[in-house]
C-alpha atoms as a PDB file:
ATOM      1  CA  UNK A   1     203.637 191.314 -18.321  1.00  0.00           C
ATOM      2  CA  UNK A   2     205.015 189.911 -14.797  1.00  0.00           C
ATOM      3  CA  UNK A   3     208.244 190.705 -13.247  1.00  0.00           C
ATOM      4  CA  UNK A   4     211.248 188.625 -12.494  1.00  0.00           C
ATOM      5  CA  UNK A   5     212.225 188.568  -9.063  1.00  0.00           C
ATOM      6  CA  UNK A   6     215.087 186.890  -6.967  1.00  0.00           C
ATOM      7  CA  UNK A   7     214.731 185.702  -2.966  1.00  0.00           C
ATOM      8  CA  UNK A   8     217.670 185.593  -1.359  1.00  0.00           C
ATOM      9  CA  UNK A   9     217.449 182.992   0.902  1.00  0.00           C
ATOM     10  CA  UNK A  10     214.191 181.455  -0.336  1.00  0.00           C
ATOM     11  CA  UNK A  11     214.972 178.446   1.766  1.00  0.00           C
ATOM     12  CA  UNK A  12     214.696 180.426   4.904  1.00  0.00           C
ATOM     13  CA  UNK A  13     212.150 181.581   7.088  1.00  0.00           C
ATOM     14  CA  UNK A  14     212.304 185.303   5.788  1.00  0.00           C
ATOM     15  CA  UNK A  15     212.440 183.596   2.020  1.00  0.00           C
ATOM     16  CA  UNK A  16     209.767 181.078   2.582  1.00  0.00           C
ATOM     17  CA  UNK A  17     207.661 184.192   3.721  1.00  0.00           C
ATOM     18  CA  UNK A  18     208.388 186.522   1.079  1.00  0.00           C
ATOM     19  CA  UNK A  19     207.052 183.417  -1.466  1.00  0.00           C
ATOM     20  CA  UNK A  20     204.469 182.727   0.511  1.00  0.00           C
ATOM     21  CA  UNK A  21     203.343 186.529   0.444  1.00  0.00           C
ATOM     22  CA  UNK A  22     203.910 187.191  -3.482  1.00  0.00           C
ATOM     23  CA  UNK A  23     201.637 183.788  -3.903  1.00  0.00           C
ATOM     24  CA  UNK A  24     198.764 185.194  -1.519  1.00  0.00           C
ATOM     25  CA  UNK A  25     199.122 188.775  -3.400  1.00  0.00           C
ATOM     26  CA  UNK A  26     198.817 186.894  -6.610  1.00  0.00           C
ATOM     27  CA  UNK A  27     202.132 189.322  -7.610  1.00  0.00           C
ATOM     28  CA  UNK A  28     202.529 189.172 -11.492  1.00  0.00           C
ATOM     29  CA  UNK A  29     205.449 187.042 -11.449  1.00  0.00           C
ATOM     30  CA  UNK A  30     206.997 185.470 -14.691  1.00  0.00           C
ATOM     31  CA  UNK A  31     209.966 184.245 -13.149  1.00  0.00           C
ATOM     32  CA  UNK A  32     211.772 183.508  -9.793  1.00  0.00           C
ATOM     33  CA  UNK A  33     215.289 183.511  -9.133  1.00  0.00           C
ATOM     34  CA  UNK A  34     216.430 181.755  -5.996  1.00  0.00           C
ATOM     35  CA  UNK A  35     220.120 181.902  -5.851  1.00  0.00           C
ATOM     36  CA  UNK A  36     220.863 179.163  -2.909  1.00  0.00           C
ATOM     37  CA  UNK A  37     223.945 176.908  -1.413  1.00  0.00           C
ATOM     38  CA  UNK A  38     224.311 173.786  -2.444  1.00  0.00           C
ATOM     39  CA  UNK A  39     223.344 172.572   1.264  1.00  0.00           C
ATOM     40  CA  UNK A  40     219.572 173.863   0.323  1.00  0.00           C
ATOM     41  CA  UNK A  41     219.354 171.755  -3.276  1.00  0.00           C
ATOM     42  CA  UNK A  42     216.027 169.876  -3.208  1.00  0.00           C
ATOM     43  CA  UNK A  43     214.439 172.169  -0.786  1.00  0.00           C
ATOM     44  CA  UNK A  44     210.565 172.644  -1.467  1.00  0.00           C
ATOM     45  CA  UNK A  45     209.241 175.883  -0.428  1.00  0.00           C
ATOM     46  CA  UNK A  46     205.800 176.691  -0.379  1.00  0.00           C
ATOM     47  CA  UNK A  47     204.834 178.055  -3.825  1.00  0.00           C
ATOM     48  CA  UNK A  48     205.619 174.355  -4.783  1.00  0.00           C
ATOM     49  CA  UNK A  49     209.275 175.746  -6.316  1.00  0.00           C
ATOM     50  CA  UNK A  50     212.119 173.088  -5.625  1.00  0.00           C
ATOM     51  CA  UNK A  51     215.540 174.529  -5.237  1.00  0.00           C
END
């Protein structure tokens, strides 16, 4: 059983870091949530996700 979890401002250097920590940690994610602008559509961020 993982845990859903939103990043606010995934496309950001604090957001990009939080992925990038939950993807070293192996965190039991199911499912991200990465409510964004419209300016950040088709951002990729490091665990591969595009926004």
């Amino acid at each position: 059983m993982g845990y859903r979890v939103a990043v606010v401002g995934a496309t950001g250097a604090v957001g990009r870091e939080i992925l990038k920590t939950l993807a070293e940690r192996e965190f039991p994610v199911d499912d991200i949530v990465a409510p964004g602008l419209p300016r950040s559509a088709g951002v990729k961020c490091p665990s591969g996700t595009v926004f």
